[in-house]
PDB file of N, CA and C in Angstrom:
ATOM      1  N   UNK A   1     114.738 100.142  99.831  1.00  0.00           N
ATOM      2  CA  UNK A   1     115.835 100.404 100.753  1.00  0.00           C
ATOM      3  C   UNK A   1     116.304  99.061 101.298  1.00  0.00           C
ATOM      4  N   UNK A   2     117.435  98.998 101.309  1.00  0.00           N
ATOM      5  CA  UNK A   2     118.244  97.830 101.771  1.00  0.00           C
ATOM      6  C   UNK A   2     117.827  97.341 103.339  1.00  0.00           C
ATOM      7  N   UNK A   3     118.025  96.208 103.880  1.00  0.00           N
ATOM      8  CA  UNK A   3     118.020  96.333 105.321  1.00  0.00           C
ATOM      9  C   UNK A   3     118.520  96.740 106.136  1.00  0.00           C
ATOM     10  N   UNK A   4     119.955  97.058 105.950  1.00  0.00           N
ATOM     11  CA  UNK A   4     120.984  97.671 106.502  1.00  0.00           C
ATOM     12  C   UNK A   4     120.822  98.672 106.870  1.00  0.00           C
ATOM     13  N   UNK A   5     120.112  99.600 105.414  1.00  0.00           N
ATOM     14  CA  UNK A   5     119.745 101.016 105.769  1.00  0.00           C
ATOM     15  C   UNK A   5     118.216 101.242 106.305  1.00  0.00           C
ATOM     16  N   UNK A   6     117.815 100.288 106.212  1.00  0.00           N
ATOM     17  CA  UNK A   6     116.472 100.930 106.949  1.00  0.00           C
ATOM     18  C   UNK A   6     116.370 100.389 108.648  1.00  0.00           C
ATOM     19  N   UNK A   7     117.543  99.791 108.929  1.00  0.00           N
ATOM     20  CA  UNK A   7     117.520  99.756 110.288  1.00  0.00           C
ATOM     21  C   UNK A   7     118.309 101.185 110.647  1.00  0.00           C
ATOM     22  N   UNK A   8     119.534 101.701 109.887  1.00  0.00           N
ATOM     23  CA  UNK A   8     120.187 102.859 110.045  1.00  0.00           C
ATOM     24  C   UNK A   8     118.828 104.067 110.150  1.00  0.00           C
ATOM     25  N   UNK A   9     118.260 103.952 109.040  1.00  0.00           N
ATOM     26  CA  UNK A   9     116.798 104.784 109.013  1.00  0.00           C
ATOM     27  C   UNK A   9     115.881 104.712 110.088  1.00  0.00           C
ATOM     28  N   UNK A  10     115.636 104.023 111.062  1.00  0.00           N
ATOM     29  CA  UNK A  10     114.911 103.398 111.580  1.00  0.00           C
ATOM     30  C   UNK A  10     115.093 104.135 112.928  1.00  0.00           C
ATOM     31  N   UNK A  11     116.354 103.625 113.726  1.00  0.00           N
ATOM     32  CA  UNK A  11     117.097 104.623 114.784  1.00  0.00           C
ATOM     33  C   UNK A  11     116.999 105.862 114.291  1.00  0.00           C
ATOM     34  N   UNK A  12     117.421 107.095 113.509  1.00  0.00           N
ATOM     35  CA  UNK A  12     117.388 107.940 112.946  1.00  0.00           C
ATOM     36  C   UNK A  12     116.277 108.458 113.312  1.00  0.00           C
ATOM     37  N   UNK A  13     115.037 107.663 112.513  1.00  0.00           N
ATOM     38  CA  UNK A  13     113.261 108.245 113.086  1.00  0.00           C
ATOM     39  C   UNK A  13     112.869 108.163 114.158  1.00  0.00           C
ATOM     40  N   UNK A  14     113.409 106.725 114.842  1.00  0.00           N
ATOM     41  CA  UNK A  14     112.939 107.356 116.355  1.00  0.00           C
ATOM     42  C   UNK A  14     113.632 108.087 117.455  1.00  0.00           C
ATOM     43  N   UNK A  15     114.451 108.919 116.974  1.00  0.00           N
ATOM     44  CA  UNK A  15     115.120 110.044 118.164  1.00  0.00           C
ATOM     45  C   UNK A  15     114.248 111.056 117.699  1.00  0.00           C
ATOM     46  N   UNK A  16     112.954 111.352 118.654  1.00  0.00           N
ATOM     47  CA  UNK A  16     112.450 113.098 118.889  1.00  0.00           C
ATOM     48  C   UNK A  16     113.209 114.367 119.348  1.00  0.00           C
ATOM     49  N   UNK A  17     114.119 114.834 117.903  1.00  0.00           N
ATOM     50  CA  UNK A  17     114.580 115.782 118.632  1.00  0.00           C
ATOM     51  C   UNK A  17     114.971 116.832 116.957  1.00  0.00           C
ATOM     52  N   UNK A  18     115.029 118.469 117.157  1.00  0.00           N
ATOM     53  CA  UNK A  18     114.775 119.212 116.220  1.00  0.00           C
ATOM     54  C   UNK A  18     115.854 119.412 115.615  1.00  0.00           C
ATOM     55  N   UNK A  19     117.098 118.983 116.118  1.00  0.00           N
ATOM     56  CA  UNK A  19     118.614 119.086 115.513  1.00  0.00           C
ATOM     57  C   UNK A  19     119.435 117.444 115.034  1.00  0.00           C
ATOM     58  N   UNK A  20     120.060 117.493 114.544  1.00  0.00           N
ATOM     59  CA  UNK A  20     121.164 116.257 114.128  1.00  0.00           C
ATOM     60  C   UNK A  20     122.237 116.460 114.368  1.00  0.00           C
ATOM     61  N   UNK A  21     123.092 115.231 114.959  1.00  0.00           N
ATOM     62  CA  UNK A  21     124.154 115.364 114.836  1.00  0.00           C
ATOM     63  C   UNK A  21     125.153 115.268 113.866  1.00  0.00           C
ATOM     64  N   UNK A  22     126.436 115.791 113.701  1.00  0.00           N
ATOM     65  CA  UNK A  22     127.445 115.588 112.722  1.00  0.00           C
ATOM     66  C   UNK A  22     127.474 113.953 111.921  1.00  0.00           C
ATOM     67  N   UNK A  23     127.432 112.985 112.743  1.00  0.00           N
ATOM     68  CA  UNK A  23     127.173 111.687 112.111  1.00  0.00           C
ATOM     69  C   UNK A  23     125.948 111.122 111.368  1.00  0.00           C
ATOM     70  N   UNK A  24     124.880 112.270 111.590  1.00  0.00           N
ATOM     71  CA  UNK A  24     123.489 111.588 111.508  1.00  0.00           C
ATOM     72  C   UNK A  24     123.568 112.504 110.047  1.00  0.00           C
ATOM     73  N   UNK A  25     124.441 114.217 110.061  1.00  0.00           N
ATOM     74  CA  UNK A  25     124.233 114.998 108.562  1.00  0.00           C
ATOM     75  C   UNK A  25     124.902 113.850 107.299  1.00  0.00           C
ATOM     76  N   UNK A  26     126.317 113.082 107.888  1.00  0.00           N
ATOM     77  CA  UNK A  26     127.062 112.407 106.822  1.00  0.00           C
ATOM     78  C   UNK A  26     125.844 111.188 106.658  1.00  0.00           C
ATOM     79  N   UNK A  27     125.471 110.746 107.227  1.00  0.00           N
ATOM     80  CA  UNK A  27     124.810 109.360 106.994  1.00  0.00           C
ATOM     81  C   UNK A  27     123.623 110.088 105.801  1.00  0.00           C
ATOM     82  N   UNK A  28     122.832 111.121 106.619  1.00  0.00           N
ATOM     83  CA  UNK A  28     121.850 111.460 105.412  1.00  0.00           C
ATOM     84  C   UNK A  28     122.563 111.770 104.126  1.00  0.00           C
ATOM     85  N   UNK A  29     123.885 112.394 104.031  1.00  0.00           N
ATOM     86  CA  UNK A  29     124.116 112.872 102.959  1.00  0.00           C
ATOM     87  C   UNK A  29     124.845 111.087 102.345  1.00  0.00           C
ATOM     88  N   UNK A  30     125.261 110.929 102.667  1.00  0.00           N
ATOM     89  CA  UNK A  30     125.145 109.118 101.957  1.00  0.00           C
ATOM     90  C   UNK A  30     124.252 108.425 101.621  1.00  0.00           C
ATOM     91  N   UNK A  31     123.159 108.457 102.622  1.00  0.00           N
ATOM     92  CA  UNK A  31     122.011 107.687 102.068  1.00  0.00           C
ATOM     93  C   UNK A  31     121.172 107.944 100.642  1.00  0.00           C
ATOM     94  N   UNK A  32     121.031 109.552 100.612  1.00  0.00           N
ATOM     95  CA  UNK A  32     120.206 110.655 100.031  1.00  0.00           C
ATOM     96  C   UNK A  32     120.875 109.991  98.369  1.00  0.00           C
ATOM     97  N   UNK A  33     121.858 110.372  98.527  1.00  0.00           N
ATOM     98  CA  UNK A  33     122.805 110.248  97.068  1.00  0.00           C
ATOM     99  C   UNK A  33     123.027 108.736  96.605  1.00  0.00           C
ATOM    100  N   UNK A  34     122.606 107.665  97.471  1.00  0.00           N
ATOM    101  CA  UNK A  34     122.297 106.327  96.853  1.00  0.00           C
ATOM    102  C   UNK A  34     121.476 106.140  96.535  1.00  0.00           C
ATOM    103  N   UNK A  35     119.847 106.842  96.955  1.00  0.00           N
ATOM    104  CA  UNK A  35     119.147 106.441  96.655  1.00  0.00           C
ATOM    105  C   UNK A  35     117.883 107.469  95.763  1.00  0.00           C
ATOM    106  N   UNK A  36     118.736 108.592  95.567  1.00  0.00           N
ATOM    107  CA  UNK A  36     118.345 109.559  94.798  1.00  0.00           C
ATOM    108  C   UNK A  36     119.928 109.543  93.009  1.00  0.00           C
ATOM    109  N   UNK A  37     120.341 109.025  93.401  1.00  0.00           N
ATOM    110  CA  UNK A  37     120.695 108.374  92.541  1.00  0.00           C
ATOM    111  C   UNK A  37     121.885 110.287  92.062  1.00  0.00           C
ATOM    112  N   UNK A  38     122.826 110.489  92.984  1.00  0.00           N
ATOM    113  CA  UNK A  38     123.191 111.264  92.900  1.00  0.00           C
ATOM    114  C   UNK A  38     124.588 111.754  93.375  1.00  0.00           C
ATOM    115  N   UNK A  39     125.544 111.989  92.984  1.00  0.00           N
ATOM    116  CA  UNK A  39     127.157 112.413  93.972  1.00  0.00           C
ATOM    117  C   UNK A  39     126.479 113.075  94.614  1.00  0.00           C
ATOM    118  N   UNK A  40     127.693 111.863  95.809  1.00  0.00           N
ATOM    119  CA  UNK A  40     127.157 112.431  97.659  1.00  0.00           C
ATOM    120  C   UNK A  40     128.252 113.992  97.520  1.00  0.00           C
ATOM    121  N   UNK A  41     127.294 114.730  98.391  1.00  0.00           N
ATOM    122  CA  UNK A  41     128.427 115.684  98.669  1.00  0.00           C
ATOM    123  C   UNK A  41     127.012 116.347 100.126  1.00  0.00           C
ATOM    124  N   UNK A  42     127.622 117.055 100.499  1.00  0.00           N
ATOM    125  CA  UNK A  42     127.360 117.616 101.839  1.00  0.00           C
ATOM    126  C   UNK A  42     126.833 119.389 101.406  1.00  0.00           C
ATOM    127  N   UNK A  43     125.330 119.494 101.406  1.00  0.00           N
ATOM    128  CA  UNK A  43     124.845 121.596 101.647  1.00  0.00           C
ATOM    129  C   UNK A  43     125.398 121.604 102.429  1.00  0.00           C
ATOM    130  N   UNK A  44     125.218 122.864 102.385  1.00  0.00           N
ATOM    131  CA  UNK A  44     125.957 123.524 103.392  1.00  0.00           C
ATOM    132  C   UNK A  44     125.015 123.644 104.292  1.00  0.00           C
ATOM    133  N   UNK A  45     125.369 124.004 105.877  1.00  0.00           N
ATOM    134  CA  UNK A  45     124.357 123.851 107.128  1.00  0.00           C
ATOM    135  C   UNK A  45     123.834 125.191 107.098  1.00  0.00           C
ATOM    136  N   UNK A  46     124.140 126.249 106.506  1.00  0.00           N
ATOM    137  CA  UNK A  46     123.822 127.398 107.104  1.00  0.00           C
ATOM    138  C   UNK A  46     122.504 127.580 106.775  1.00  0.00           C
ATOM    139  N   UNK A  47     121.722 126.745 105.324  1.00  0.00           N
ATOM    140  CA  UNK A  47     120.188 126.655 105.542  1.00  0.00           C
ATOM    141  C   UNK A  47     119.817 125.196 105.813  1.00  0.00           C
ATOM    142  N   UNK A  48     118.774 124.909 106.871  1.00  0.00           N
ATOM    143  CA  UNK A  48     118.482 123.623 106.674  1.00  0.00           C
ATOM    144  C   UNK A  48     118.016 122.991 105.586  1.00  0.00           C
ATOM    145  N   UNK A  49     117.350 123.968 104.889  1.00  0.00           N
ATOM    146  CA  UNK A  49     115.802 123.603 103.759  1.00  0.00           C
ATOM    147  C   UNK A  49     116.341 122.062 103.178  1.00  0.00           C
ATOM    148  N   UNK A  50     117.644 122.137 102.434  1.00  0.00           N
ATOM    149  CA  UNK A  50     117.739 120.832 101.757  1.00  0.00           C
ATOM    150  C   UNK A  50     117.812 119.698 102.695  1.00  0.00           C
ATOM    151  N   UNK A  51     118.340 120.108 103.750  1.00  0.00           N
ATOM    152  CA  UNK A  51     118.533 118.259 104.331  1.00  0.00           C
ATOM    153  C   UNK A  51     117.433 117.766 104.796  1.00  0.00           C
ATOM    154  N   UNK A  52     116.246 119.019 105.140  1.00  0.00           N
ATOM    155  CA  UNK A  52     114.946 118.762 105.730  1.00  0.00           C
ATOM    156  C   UNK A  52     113.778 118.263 104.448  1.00  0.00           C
ATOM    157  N   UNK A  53     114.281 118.489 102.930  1.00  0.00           N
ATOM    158  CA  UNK A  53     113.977 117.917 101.931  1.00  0.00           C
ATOM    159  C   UNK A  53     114.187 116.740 102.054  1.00  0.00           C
ATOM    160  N   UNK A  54     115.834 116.436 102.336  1.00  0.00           N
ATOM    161  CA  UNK A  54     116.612 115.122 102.057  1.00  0.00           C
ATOM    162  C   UNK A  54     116.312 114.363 103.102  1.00  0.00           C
ATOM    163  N   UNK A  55     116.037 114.623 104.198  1.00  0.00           N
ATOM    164  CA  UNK A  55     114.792 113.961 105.076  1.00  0.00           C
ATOM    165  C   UNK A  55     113.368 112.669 104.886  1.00  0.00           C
ATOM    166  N   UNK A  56     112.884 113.886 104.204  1.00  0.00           N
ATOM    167  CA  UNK A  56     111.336 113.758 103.451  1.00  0.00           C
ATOM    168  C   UNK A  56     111.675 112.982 102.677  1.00  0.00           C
ATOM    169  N   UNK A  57     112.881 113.033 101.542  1.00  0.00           N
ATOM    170  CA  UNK A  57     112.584 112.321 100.503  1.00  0.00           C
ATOM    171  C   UNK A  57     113.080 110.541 101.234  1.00  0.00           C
ATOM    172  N   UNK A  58     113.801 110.723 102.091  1.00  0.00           N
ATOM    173  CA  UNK A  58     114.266 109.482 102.705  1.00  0.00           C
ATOM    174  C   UNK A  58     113.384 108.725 103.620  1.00  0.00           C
ATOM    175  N   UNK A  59     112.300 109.487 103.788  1.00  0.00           N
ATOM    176  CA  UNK A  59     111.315 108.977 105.188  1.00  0.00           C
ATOM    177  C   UNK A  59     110.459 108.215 103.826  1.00  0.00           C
ATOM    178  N   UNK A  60     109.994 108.911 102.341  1.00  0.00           N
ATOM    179  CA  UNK A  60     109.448 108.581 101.387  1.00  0.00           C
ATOM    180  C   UNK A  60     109.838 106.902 101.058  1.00  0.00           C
ATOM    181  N   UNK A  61     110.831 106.952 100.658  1.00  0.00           N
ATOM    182  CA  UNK A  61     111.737 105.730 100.511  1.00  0.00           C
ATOM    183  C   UNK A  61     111.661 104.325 101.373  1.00  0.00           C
ATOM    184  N   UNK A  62     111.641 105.025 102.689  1.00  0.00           N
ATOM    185  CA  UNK A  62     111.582 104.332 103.751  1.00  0.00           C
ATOM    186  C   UNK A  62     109.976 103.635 103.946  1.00  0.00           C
ATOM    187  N   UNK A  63     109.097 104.423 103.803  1.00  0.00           N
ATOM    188  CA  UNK A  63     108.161 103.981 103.892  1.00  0.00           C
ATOM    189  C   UNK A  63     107.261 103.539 102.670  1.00  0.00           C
ATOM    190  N   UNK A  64     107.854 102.906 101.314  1.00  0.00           N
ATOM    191  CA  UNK A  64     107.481 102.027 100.447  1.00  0.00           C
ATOM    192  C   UNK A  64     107.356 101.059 100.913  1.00  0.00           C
ATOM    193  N   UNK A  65     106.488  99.753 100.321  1.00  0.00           N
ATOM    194  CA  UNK A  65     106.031  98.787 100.543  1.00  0.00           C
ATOM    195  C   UNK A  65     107.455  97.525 100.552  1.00  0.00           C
ATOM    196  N   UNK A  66     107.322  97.246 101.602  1.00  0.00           N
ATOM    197  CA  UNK A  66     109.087  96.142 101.714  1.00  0.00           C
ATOM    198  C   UNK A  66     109.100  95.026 101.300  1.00  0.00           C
ATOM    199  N   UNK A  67     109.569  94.710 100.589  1.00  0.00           N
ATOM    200  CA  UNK A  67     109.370  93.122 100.462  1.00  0.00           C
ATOM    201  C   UNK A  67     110.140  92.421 101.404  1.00  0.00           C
ATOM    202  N   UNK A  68     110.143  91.420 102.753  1.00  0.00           N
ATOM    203  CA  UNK A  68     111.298  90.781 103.402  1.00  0.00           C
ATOM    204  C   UNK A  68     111.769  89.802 102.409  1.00  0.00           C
TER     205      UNK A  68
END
């Protein structure tokens, strides 16, 4: 993960809270699809399951070994 985005990632992880906002769904759905290697496009909200995947797979990412 770039630096850019893992400071974006970074803020993101440390807000304790069980919902996201509208800016925080587009950012995941941007991040998710750069680095899952995939057209961004936006689930739909009415189930969480994928973004709470697209989460996981981004916290995954995030927490590989960094090279500075």
């Amino acid at each position: 993960m770039v630096e850019e985005d893992r400071v974006k990632w970074e803020k993101f992880r440390e807000k304790k809270k069980n919902t996201i906002t509208n800016e925080e769904f587009l950012m995941i759905c941007e991040l998710h699809s750069e680095y899952m290697n995939h057209n961004y496009y936006k689930p739909c909200t009415c189930n969480p399951k994928t973004i709470k995947r697209w989460i996981e797979d981004l916290n995954e990412i995030y927490n590989l070994p960094y090279a500075n």
